[in-house]
C-alpha atoms as a PDB file:
ATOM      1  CA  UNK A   1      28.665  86.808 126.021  1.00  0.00           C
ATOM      2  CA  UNK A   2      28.051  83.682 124.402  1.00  0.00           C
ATOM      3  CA  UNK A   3      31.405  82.515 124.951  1.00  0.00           C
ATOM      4  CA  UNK A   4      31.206  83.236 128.751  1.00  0.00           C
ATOM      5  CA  UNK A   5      28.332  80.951 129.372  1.00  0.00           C
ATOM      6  CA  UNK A   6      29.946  78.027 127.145  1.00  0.00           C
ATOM      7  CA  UNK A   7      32.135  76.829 130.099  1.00  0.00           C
ATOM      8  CA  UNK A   8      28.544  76.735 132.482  1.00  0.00           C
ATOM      9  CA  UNK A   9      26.632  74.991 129.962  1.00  0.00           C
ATOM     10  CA  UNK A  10      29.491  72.494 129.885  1.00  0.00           C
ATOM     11  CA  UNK A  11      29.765  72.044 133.746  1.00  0.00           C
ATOM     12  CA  UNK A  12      25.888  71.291 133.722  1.00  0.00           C
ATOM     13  CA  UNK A  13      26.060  68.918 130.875  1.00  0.00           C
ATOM     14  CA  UNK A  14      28.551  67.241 132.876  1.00  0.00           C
ATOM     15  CA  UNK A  15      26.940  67.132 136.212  1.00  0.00           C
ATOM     16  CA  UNK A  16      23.631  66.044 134.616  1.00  0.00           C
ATOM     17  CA  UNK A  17      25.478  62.848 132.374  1.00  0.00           C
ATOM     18  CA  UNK A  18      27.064  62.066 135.575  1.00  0.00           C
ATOM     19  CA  UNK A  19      24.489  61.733 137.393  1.00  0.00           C
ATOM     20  CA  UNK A  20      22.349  59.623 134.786  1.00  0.00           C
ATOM     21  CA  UNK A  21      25.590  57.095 133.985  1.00  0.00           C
ATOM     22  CA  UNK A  22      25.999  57.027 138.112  1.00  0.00           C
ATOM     23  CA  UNK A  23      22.792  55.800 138.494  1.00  0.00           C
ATOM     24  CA  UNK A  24      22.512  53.833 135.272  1.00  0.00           C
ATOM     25  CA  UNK A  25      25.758  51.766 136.383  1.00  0.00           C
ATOM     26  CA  UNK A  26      24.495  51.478 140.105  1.00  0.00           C
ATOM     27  CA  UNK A  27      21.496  50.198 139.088  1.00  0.00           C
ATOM     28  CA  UNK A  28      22.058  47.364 136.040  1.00  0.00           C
ATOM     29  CA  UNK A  29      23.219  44.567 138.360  1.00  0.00           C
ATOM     30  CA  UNK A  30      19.587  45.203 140.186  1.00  0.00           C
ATOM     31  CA  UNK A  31      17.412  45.381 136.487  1.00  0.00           C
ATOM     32  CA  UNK A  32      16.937  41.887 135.050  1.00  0.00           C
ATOM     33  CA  UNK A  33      15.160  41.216 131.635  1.00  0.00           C
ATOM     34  CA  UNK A  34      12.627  38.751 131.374  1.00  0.00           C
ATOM     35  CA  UNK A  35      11.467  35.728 129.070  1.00  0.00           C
ATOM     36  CA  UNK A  36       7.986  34.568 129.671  1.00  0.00           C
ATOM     37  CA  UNK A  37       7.261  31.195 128.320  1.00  0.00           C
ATOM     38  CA  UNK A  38       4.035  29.228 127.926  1.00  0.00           C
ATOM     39  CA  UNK A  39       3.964  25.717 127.123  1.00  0.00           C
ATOM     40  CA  UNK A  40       2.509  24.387 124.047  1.00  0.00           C
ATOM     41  CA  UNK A  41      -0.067  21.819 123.269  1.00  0.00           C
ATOM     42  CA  UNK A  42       3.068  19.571 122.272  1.00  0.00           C
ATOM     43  CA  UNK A  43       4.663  20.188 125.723  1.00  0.00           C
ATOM     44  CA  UNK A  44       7.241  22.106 124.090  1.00  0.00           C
ATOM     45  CA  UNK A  45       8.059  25.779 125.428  1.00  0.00           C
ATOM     46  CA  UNK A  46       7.400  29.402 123.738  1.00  0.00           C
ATOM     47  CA  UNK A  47       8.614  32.751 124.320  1.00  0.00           C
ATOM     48  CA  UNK A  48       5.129  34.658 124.508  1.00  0.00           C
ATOM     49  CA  UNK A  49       6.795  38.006 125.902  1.00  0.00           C
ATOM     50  CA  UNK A  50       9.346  40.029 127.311  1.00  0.00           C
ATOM     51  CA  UNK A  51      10.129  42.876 130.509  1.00  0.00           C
ATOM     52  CA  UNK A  52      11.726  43.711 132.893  1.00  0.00           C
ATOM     53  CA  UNK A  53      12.414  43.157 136.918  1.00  0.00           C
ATOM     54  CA  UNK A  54      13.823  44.693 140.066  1.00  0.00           C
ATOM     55  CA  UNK A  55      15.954  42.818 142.215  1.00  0.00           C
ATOM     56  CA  UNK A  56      14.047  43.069 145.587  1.00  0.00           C
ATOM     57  CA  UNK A  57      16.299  40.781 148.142  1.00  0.00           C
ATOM     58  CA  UNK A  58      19.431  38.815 147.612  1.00  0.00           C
ATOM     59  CA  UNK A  59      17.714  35.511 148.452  1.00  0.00           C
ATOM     60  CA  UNK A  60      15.946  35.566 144.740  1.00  0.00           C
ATOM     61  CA  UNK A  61      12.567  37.801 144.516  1.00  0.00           C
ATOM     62  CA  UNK A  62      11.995  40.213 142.222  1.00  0.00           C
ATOM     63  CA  UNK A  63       9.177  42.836 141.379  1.00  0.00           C
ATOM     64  CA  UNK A  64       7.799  43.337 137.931  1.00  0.00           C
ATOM     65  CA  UNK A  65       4.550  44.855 136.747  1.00  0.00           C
ATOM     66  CA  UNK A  66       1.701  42.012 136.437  1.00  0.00           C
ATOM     67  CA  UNK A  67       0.807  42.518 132.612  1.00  0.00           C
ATOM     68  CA  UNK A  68       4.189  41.014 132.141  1.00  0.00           C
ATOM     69  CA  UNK A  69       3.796  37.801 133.629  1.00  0.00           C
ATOM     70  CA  UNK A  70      -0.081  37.520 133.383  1.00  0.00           C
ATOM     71  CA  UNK A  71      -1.708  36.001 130.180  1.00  0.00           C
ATOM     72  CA  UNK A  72      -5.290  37.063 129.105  1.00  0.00           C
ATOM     73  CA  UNK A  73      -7.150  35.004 131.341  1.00  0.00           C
ATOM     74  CA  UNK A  74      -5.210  36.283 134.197  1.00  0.00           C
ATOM     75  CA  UNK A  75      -3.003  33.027 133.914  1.00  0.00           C
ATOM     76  CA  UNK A  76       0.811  33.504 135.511  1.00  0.00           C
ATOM     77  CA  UNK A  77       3.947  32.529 133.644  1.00  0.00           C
ATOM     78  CA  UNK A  78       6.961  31.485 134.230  1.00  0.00           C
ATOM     79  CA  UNK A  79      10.388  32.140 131.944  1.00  0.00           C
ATOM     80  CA  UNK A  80      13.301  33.231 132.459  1.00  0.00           C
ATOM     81  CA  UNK A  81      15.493  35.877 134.210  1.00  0.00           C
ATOM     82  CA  UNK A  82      18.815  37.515 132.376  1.00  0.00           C
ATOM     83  CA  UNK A  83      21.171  40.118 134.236  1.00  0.00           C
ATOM     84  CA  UNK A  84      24.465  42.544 133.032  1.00  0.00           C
ATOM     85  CA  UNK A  85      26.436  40.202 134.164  1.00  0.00           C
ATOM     86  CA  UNK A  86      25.661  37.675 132.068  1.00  0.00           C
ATOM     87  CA  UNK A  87      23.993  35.280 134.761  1.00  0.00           C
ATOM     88  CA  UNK A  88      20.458  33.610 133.765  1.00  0.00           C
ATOM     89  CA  UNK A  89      18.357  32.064 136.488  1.00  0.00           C
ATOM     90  CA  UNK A  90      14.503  30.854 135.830  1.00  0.00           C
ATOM     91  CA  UNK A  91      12.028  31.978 137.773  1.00  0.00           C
ATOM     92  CA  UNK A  92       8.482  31.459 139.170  1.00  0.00           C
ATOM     93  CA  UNK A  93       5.392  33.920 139.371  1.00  0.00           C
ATOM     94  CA  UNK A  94       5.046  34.300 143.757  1.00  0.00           C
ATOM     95  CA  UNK A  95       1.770  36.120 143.068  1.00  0.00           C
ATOM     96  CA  UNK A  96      -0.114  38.863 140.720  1.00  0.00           C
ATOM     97  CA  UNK A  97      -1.863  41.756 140.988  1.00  0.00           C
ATOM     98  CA  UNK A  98      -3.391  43.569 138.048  1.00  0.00           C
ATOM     99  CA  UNK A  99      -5.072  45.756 140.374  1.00  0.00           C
ATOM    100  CA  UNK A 100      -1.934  47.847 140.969  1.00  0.00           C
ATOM    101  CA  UNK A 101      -0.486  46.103 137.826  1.00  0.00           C
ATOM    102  CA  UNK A 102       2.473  44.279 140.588  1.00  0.00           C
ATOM    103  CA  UNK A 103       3.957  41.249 140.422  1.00  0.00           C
ATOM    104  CA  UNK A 104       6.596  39.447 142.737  1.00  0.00           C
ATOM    105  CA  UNK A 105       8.913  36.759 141.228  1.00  0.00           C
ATOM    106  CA  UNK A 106      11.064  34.065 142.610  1.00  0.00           C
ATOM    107  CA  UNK A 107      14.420  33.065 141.046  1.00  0.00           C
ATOM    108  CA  UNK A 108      16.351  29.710 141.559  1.00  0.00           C
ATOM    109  CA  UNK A 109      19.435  32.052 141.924  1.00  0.00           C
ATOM    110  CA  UNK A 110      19.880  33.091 145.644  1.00  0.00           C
ATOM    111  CA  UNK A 111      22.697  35.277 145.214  1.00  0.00           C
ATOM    112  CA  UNK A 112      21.459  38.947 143.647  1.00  0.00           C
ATOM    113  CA  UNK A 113      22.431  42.374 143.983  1.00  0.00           C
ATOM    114  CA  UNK A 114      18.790  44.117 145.679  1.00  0.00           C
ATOM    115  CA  UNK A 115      18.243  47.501 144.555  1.00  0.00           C
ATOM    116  CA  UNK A 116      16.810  50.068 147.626  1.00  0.00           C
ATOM    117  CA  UNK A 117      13.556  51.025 147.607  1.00  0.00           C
ATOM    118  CA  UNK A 118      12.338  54.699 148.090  1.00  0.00           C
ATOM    119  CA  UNK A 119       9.189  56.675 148.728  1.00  0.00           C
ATOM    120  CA  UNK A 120       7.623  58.220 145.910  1.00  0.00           C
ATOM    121  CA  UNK A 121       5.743  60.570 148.378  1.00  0.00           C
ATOM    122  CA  UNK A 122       8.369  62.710 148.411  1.00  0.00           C
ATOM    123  CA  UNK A 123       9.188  63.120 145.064  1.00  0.00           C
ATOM    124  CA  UNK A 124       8.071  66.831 143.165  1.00  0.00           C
ATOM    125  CA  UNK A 125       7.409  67.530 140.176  1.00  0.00           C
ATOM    126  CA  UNK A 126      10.091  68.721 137.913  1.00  0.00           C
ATOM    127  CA  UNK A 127      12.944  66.306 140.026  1.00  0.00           C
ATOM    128  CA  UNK A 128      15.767  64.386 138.415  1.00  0.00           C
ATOM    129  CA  UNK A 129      14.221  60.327 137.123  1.00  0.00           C
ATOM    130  CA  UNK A 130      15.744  57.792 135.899  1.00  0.00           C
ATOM    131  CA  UNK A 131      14.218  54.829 133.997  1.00  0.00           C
ATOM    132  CA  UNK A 132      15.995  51.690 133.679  1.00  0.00           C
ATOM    133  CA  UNK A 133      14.931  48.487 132.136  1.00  0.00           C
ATOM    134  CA  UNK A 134      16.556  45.474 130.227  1.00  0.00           C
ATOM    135  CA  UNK A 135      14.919  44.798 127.055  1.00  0.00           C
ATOM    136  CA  UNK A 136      17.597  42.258 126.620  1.00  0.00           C
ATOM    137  CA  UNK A 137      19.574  40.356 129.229  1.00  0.00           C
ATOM    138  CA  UNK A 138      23.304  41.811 128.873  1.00  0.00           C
ATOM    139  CA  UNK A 139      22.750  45.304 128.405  1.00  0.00           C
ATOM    140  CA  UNK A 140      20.668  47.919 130.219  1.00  0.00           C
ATOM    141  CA  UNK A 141      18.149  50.527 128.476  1.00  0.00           C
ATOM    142  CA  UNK A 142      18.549  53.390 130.462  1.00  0.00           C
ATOM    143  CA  UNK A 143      16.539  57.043 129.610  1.00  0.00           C
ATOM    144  CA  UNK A 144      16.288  60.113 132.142  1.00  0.00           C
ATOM    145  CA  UNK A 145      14.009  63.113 132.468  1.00  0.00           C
ATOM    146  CA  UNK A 146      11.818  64.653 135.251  1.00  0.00           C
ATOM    147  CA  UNK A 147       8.981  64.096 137.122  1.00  0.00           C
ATOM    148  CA  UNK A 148       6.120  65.900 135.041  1.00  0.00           C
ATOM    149  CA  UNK A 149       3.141  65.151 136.953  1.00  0.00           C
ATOM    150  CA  UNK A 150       2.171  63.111 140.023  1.00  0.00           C
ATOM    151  CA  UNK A 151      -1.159  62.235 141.098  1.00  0.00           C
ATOM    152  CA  UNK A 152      -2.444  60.559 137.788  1.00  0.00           C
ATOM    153  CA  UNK A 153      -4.776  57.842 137.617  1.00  0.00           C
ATOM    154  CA  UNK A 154      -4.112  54.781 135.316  1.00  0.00           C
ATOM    155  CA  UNK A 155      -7.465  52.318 134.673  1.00  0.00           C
ATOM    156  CA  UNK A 156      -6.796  48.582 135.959  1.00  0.00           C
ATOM    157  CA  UNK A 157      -8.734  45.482 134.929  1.00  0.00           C
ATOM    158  CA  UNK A 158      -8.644  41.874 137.117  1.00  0.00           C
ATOM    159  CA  UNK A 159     -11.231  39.910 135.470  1.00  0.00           C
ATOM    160  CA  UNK A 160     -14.750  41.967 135.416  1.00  0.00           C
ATOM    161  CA  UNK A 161     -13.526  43.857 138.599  1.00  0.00           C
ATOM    162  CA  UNK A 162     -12.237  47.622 137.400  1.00  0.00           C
ATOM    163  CA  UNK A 163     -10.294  49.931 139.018  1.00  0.00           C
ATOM    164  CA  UNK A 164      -7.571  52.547 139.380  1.00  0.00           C
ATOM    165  CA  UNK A 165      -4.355  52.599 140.163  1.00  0.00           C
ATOM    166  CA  UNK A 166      -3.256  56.135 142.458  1.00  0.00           C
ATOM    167  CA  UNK A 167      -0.766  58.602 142.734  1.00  0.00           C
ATOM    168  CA  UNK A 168       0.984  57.113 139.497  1.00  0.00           C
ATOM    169  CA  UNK A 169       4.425  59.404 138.071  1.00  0.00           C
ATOM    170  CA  UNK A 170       4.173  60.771 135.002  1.00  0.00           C
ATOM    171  CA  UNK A 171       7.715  61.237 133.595  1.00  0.00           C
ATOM    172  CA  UNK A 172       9.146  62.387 130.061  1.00  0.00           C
ATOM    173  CA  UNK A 173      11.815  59.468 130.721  1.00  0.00           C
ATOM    174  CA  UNK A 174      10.342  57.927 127.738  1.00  0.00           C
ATOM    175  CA  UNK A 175      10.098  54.133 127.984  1.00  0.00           C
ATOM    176  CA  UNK A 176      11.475  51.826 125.357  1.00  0.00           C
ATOM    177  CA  UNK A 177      10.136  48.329 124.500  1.00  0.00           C
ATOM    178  CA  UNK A 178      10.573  45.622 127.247  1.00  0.00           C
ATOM    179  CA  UNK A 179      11.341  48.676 129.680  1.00  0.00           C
ATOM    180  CA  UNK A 180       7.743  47.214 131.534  1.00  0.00           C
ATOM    181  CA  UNK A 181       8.265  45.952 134.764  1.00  0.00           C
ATOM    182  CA  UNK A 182      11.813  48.026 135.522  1.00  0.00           C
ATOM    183  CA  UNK A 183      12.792  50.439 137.574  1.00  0.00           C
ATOM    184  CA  UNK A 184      12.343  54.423 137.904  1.00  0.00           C
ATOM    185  CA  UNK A 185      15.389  55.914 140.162  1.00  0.00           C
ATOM    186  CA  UNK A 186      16.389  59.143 142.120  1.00  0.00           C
ATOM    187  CA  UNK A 187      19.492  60.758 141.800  1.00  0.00           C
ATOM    188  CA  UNK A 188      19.959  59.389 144.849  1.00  0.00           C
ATOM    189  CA  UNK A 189      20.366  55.556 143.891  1.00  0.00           C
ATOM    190  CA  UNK A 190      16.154  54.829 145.986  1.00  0.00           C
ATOM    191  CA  UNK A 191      13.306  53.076 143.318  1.00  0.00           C
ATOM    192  CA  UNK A 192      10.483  55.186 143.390  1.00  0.00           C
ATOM    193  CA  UNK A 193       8.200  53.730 140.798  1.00  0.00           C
ATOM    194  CA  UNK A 194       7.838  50.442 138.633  1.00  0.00           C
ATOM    195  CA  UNK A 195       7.646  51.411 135.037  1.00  0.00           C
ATOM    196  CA  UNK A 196       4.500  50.504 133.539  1.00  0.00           C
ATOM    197  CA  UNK A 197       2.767  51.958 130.386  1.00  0.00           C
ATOM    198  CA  UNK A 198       3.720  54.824 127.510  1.00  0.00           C
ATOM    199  CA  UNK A 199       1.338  57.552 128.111  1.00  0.00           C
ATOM    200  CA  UNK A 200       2.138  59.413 125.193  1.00  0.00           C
ATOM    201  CA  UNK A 201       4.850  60.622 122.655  1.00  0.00           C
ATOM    202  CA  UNK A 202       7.723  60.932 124.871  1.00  0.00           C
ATOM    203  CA  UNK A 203       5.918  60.273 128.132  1.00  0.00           C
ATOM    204  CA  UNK A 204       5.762  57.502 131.032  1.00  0.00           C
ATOM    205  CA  UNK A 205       4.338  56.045 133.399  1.00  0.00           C
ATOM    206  CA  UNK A 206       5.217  54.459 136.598  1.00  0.00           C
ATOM    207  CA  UNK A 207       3.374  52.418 139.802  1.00  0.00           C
ATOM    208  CA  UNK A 208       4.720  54.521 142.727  1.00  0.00           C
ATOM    209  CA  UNK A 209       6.614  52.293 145.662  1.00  0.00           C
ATOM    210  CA  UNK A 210       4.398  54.144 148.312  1.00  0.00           C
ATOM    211  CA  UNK A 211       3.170  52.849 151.704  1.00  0.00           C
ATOM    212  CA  UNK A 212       0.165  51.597 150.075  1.00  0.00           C
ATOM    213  CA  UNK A 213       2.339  49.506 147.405  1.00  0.00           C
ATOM    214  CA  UNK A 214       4.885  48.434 149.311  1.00  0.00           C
ATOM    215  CA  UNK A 215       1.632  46.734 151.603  1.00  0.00           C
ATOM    216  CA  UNK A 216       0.899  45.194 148.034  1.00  0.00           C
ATOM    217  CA  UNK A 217       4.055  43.566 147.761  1.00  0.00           C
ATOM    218  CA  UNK A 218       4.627  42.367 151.078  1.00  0.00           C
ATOM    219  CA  UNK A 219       0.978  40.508 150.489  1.00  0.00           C
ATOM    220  CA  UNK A 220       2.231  39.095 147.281  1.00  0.00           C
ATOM    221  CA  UNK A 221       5.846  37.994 148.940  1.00  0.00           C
ATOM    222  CA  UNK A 222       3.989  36.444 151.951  1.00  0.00           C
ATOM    223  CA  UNK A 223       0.032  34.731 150.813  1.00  0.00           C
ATOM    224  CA  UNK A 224       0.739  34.918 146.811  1.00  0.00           C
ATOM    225  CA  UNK A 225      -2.305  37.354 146.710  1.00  0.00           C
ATOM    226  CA  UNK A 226      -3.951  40.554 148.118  1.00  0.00           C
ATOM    227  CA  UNK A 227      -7.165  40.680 150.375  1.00  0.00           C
ATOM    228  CA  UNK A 228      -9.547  43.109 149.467  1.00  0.00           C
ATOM    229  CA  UNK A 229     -12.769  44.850 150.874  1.00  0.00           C
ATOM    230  CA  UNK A 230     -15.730  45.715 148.512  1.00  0.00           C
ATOM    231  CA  UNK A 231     -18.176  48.538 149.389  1.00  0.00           C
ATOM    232  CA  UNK A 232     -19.765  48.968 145.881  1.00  0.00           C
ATOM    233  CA  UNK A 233     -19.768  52.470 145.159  1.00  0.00           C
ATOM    234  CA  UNK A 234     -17.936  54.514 142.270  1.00  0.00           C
ATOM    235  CA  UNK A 235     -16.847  57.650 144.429  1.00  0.00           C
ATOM    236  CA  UNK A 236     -14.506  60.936 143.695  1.00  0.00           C
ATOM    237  CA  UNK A 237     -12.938  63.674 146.167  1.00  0.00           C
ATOM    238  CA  UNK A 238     -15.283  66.904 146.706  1.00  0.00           C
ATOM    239  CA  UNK A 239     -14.691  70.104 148.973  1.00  0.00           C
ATOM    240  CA  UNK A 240     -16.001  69.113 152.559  1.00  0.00           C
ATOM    241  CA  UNK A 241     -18.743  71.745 153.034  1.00  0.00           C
ATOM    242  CA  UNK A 242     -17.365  74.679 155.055  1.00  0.00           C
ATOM    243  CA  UNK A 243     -19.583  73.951 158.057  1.00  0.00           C
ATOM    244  CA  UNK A 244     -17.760  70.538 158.588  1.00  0.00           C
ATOM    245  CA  UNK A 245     -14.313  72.487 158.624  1.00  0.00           C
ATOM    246  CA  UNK A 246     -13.687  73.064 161.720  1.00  0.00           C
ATOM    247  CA  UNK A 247     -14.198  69.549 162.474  1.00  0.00           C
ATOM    248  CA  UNK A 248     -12.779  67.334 159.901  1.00  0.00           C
ATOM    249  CA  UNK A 249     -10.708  69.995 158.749  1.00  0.00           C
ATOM    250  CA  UNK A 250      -9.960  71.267 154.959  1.00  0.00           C
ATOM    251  CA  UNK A 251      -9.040  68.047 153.495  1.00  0.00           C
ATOM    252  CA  UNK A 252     -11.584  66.634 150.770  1.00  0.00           C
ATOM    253  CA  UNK A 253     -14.210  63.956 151.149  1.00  0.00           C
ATOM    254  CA  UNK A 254     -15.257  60.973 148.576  1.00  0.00           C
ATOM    255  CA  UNK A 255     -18.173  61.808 146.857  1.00  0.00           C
ATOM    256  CA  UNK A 256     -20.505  58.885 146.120  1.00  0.00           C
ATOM    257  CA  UNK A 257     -21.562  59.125 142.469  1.00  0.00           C
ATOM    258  CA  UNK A 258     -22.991  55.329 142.455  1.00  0.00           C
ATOM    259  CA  UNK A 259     -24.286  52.617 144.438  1.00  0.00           C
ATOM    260  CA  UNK A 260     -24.298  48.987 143.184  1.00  0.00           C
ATOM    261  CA  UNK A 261     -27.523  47.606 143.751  1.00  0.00           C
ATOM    262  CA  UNK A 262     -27.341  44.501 146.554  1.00  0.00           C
ATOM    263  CA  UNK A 263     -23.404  45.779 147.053  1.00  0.00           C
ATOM    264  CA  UNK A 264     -22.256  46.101 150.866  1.00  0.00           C
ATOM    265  CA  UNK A 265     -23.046  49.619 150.527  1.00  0.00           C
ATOM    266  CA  UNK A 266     -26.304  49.728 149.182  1.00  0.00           C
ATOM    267  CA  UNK A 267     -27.689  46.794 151.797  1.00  0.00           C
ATOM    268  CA  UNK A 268     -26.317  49.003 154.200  1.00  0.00           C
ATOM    269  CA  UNK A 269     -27.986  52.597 153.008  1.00  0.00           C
ATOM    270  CA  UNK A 270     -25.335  54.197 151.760  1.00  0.00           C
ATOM    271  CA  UNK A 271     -26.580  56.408 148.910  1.00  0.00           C
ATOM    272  CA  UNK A 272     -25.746  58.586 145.735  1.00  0.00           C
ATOM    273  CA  UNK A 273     -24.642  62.046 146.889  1.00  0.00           C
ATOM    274  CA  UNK A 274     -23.537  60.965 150.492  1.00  0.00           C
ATOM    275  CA  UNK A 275     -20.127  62.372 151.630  1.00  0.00           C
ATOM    276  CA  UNK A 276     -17.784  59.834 152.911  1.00  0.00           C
ATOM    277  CA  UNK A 277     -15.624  61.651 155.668  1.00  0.00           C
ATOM    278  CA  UNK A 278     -14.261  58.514 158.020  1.00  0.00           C
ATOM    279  CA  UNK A 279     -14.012  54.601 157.908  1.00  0.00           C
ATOM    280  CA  UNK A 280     -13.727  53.142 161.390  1.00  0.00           C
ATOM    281  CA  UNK A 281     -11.986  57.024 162.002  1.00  0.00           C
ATOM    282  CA  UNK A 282      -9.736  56.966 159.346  1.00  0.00           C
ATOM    283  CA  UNK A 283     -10.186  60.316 158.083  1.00  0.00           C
ATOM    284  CA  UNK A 284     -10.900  59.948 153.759  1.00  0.00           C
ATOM    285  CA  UNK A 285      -9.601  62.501 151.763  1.00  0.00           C
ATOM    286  CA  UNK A 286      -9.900  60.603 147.823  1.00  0.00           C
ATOM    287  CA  UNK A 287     -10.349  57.239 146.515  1.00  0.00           C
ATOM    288  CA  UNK A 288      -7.127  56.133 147.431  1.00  0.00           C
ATOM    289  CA  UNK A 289      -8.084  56.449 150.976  1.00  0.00           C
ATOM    290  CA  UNK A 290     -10.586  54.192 150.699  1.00  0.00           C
ATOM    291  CA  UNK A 291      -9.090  51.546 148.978  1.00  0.00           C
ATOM    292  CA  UNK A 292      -6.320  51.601 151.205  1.00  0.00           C
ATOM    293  CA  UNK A 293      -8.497  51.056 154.254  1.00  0.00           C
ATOM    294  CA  UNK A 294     -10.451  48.156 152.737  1.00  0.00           C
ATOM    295  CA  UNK A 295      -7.458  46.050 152.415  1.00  0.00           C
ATOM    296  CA  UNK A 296      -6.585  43.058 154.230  1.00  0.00           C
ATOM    297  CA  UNK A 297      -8.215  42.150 157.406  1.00  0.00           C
ATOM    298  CA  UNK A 298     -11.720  44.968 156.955  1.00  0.00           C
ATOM    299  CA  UNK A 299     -13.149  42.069 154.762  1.00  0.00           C
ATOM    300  CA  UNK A 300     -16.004  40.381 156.599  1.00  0.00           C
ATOM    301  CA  UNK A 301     -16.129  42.887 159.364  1.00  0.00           C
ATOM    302  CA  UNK A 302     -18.141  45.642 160.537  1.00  0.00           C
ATOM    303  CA  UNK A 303     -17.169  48.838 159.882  1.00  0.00           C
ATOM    304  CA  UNK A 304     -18.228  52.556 160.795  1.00  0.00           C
ATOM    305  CA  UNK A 305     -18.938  54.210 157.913  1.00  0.00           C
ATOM    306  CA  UNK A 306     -18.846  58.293 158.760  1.00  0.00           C
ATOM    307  CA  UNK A 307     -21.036  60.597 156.496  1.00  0.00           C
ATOM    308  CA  UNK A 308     -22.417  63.849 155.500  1.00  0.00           C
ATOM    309  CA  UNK A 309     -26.100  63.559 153.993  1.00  0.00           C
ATOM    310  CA  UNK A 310     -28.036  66.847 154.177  1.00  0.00           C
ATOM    311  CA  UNK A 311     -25.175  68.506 155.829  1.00  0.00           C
ATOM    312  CA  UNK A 312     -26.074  66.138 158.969  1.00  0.00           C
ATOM    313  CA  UNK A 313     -23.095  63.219 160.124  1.00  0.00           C
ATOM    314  CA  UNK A 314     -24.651  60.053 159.822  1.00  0.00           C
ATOM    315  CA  UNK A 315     -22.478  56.922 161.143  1.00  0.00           C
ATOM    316  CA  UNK A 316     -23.817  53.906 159.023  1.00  0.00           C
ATOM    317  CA  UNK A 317     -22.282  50.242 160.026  1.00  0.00           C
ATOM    318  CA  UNK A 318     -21.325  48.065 156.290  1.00  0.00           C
ATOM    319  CA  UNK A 319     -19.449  44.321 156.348  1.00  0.00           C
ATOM    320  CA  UNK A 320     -17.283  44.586 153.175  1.00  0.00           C
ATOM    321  CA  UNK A 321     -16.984  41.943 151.009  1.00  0.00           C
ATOM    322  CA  UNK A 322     -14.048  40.351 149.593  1.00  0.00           C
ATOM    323  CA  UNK A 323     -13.111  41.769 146.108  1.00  0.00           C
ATOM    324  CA  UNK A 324     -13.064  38.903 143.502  1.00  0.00           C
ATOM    325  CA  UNK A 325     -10.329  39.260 141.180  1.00  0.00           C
END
């Protein structure tokens, strides 16, 4: 019997390392490792860290996580970019985001090899991920696993602002050192997520590449920055009260736990305990919802705020403010 299943134990092996050294070698070209440098008080320069990058277009930019590039103060910094090939390039810092811990990069080499970008909202637990990086310059780290939870919630800092960063993968494609800032792949050759912290012995974590993110990084390719709104409240999904089902359906609501006193919301009258269902109709199932909607253009205009208080729909009218970073 056990001599019988040796031959499909051997075809699986085989399959699975194929897959993994397919992707790996499709994918180095696209991973570069970076050198950040900071410049001394004597003008001279200093390596003050190391990552990793995705080759995002052929004309130069690449996408990184921000704690890579970003000093303490939230400063940006520059260094320099290393691929397989042996090729190094310098590059600049196009803009930051440690709210979603992304970064875009431009290189003074216009001639790269762009990896293709997925959607992490298909991916299910228990699929096939790969995680690439480049610790250092001429040879790819490469590790592979499966997707072993999706949905987490990883705690982001920009100055005294706080928040969370959705949906992110959990994988046990362990990350190595300098692995920050590369690339988590499907089978099928697509970037789903940006590797960005160790979560644990043998565990990862990774920024999806979502609709939400890749709005992120077309901000940061195009102004340098992202525009946020600010309501003020600290909020978490809830069952919508059965009553309201038929209506809004059996999708969650955001919960509000916490007003900020003289925030949008609370000059307004939004309070502890309402039930957020809609912003100017878009339906709110969790957090993420929100801060989705209160990017980009919401700031400094009025906005229909739909909620439950009671068990009675209230629509309340709030002017977000920009988030300071």
């Amino acid at each position: 019997m056990t001599t019988s299943t040796l031959p499909d134990d051997t075809e699986a092996l085989d399959a699975y390392s194929r897959t993994v050294s397919g992707v790996a070698e499709a994918l180095a070209p696209s991973v570069a490792n970076l050198r950040v440098v900071a410049r001394r008080r004597d003008g001279a320069e200093a390596a003050v860290g190391a990552g990793s990058a995705i080759v995002l277009s052929g004309d130069g930019f690449l996408l990184t996580s921000a704690h890579v590039v970003t000093g303490r103060r939230g400063a940006v910094r520059g260094g320099v970019a290393s691929f397989t090939d042996g090729r190094e390039t310098r590059y600049a810092v196009v803009g930051a985001d440690p709210l979603t811990d992304l970064a875009v990069l431009r290189t003074e080499d216009h001639d790269l090899q762009p990896a293709t970008l997925g959607d992490a909202e298909r991916l299910r637990v228990g699929q096939l991920v790969v995680a690439i990086g480049n610790p250092h310059g001429f040879a790819g780290s490469v590790t592979a696993g499966v997707v072993s939870a999706l949905g987490r919630s990883l705690p982001a800092r920009a100055g005294d602002t706080v928040r969370t960063i959705d949906n992110v993968i959990q994988t046990d494609a362990s990350l190595n050192p300098g692995n920050s800032g590369g690339a988590l792949v499907t089978s099928d050759l697509r970037v789903v997520g940006v590797n960005t912290a160790v979560a644990g012995m043998g565990l990862g974590l990774a920024v999806p590449i979502d609709h939400a993110t890749r709005r992120v990084i077309g901000a940061l390719m195009t102004d340098g920055r992202v525009r946020r709104g600010y309501l003020g409240i600290a909020g978490s999904p809830r069952p919508i009260p059965p009553a309201q089902r038929e209506r809004y359906g059996d999708d969650p609501v955001v919960a509000v736990g916490e007003v900020v006193p003289g925030s949008p919301a609370a000059e307004a009258g939004i309070r502890p305990d309402d039930l957020l269902v809609a912003l100017d109709g878009r339906r709110l199932t969790g957090v993420a919802d929100l801060q989705s909607a209160l990017e980009g253009d919401v700031v400094g205009t009025r906005v229909v705020v739909t909620l439950l208080r009671g068990g009675r729909e209230r629509q309340i009218v709030v002017v977000p403010r920009e988030l300071a970073s």
